[in-house]
Protein backbone atom coordinates (compact mmCIF):
# COMPACT_ATOMS: atom_id res chain seq x y z
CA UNK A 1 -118.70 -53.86 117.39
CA UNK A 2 -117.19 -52.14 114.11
CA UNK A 3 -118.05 -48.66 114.61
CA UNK A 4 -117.46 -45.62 112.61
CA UNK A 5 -118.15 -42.16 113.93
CA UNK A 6 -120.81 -39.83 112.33
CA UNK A 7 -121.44 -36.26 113.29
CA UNK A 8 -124.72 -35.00 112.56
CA UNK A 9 -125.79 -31.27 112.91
CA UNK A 10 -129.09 -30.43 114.81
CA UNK A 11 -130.87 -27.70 116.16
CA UNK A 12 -130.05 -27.14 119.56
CA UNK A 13 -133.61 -27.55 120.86
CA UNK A 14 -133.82 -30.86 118.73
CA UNK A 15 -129.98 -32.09 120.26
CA UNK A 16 -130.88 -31.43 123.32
CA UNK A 17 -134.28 -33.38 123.81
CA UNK A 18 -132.36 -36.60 122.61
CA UNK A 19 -130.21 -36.22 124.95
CA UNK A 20 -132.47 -35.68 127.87
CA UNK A 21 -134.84 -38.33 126.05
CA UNK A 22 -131.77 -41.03 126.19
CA UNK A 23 -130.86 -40.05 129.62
CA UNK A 24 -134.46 -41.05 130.70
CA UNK A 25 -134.47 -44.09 128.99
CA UNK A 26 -130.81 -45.50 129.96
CA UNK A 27 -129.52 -45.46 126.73
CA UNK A 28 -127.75 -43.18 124.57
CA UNK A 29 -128.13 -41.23 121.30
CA UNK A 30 -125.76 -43.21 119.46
CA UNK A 31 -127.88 -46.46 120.27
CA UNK A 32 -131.01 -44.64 119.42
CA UNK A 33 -130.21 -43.90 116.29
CA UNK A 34 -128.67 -47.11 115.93
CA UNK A 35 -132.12 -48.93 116.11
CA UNK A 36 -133.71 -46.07 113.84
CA UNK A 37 -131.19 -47.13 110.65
CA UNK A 38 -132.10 -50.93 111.70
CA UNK A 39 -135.83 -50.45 111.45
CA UNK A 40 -135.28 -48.69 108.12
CA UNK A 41 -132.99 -51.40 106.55
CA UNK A 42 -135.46 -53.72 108.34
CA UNK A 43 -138.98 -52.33 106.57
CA UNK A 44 -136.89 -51.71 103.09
CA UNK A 45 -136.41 -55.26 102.43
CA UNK A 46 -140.02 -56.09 103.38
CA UNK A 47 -142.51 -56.57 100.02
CA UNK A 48 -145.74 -54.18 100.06
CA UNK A 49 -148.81 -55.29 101.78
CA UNK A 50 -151.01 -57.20 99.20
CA UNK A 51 -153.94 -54.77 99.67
CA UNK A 52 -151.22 -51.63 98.68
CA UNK A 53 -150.32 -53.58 95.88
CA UNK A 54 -153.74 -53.15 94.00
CA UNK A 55 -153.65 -49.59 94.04
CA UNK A 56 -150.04 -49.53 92.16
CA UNK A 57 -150.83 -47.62 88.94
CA UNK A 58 -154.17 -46.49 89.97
CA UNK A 59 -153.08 -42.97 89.38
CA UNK A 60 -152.41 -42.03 85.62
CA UNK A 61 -148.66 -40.97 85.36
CA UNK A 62 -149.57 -37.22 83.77
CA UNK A 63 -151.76 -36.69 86.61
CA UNK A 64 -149.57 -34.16 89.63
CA UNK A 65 -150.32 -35.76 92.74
CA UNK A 66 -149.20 -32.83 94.49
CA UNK A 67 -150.81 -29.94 92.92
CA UNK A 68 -154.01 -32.20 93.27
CA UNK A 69 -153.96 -32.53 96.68
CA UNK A 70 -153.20 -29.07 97.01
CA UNK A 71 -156.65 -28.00 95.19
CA UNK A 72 -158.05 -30.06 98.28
CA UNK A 73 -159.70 -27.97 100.74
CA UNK A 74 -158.20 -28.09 103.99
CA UNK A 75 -161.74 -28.74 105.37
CA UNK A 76 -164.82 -30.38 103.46
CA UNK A 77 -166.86 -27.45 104.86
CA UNK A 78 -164.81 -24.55 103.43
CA UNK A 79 -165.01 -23.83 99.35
């Protein structure tokens, strides 16, 4: 294998359950992560699910998404 080494700062608490978490499941962080990037080059290549597809453009492009949702109520019951 062609490897390249990448160093990637964490917070200690985060650092250290990977570790523990690879230790548990005999493998290692490297490999972990190494399966993360292939599931993400993996699902970017795959087309949108049909029934995602129909609601492309179902938003009008003026409208803020975000500051929308942020009007929401948190809960239905609460003004």
């Amino acid at each position: 294998m062609n490897a390249n080494e990448v160093t990637v700062q964490l917070a200690r608490v985060e650092a250290e359950f990977l570790e523990v978490y690879a230790k548990e499941h005999a493998t290692s962080v490297a490999e972990m992560v190494t399966r993360y990037a292939r599931r993400f080059q993996s699902t970017a290549r795959r087309a949108p699910h049909p029934e995602n597809v129909k609601f492309t453009g179902s938003v009008p492009a003026d409208v803020d998404v975000r500051e929308e949702y942020r009007k929401t109520p948190v809960c239905p019951l609460m003004p």
